[in-house]
C-alpha atoms as a PDB file:
ATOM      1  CA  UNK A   1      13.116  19.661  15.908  1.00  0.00           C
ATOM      2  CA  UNK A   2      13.926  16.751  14.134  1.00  0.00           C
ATOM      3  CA  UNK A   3       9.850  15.272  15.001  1.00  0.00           C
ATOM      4  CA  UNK A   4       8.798  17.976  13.034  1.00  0.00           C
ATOM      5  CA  UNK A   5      10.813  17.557  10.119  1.00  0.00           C
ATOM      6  CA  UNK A   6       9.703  14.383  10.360  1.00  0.00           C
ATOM      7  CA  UNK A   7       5.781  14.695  11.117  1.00  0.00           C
ATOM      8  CA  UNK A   8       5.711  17.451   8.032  1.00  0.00           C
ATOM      9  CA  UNK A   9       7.595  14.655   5.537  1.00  0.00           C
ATOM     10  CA  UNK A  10       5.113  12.480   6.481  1.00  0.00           C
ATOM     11  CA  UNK A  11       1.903  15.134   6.328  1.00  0.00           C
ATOM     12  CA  UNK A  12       3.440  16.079   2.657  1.00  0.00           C
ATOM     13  CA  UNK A  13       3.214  12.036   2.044  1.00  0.00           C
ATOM     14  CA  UNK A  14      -0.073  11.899   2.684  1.00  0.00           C
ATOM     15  CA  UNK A  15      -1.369  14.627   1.046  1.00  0.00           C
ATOM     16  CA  UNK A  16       0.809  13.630  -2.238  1.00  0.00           C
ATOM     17  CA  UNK A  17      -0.982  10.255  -1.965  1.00  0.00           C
ATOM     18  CA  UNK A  18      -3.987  11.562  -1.890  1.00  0.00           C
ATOM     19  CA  UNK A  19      -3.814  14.049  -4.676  1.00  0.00           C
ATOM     20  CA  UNK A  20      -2.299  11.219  -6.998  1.00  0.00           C
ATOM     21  CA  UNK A  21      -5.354   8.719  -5.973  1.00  0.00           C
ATOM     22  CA  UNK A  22      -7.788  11.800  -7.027  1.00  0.00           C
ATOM     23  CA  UNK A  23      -5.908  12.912 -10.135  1.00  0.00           C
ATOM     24  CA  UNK A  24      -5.908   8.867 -11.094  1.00  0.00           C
ATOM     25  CA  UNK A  25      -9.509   8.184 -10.104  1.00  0.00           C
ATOM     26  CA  UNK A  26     -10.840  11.359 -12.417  1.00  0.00           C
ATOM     27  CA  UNK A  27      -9.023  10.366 -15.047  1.00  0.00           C
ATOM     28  CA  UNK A  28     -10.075   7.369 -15.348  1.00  0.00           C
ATOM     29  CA  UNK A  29     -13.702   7.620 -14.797  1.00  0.00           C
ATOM     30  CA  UNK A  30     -14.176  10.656 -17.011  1.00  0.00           C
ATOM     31  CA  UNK A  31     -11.383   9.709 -19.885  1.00  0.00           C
ATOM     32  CA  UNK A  32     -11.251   5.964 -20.188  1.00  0.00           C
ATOM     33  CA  UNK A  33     -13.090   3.881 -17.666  1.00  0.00           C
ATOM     34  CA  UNK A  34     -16.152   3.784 -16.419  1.00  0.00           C
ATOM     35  CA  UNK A  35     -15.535   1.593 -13.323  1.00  0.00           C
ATOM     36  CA  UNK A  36     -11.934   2.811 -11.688  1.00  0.00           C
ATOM     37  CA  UNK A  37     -10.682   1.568  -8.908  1.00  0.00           C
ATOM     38  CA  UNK A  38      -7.559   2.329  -6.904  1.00  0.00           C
ATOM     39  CA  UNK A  39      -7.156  -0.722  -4.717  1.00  0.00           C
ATOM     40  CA  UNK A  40      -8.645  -4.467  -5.898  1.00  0.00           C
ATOM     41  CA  UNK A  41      -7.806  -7.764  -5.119  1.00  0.00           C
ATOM     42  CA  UNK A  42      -8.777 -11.273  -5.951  1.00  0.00           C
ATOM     43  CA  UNK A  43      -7.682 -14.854  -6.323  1.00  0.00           C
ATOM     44  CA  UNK A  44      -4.529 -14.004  -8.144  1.00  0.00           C
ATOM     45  CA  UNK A  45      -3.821 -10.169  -8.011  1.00  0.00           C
ATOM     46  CA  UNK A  46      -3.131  -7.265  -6.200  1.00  0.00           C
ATOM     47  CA  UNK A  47      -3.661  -3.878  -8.374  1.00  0.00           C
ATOM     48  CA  UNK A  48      -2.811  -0.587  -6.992  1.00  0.00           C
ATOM     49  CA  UNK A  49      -3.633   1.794  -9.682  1.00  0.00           C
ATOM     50  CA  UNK A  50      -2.668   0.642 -12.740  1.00  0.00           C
ATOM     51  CA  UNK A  51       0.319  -1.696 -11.215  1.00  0.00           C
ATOM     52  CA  UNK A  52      -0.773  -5.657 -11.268  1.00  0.00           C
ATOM     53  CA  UNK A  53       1.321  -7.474  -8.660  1.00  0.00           C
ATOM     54  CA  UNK A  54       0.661 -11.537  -9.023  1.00  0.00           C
ATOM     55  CA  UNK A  55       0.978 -13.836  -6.158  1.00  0.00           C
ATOM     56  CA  UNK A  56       3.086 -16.023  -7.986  1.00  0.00           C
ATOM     57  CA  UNK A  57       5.524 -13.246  -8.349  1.00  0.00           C
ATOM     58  CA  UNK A  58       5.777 -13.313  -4.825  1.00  0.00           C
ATOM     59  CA  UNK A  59       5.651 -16.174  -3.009  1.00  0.00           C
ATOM     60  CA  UNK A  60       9.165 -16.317  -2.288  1.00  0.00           C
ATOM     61  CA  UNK A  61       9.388 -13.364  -0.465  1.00  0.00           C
ATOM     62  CA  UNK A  62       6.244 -14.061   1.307  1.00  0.00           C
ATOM     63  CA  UNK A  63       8.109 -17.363   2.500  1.00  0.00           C
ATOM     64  CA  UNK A  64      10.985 -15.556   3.640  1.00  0.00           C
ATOM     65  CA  UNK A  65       8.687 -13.062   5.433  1.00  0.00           C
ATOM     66  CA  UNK A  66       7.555 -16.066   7.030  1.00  0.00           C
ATOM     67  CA  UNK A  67      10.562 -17.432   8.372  1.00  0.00           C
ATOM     68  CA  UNK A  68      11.341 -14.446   9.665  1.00  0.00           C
ATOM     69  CA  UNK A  69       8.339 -13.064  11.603  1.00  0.00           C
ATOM     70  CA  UNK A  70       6.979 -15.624  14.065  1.00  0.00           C
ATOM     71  CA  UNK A  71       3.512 -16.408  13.931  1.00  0.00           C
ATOM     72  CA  UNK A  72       2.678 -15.846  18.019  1.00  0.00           C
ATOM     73  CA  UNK A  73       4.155 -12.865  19.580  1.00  0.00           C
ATOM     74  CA  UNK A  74       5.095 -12.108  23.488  1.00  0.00           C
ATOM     75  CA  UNK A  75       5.218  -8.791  24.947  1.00  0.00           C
ATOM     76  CA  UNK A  76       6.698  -7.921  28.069  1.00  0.00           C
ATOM     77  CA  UNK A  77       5.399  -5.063  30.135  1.00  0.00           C
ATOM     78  CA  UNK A  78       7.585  -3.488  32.370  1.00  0.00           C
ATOM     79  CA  UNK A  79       6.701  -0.513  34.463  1.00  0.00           C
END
């Protein structure tokens, strides 16, 4: 039971995500903005939306991400 509480929060996710990224998208191109985009990147940038999120913001998390994940992984099969 509790797989598909938790199958239908995540189909309700998906479907809100959507919806917002359509509701977004035609309001920009039809109200403000010619070229919308949901997802860009460059040099400097992330933007989801209308939400900017500069590297330089953060590069200290990204360096404690670092520490923490290791760069090769091992898997052990077992059967």
């Amino acid at each position: 039971m509790t797989k598909k509480i938790i199958a239908i929060i995540c189909c309700s996710t998906l479907v809100l995500c959507c919806g917002l990224s359509i509701a977004y998208y035609n309001t920009k191109s039809f109200g403000f903005d010619e070229n919308a985009k949901i997802f860009s990147y460059d040099e400097e940038k992330i933007s989801v939306m209308d939400f900017e999120i500069y590297y330089d913001d953060i590069s200290f998390f990204i360096d404690e991400v670092r520490k923490i994940i290791p760069e090769n992984t091992h898997t052990v099969l077992v059967r």
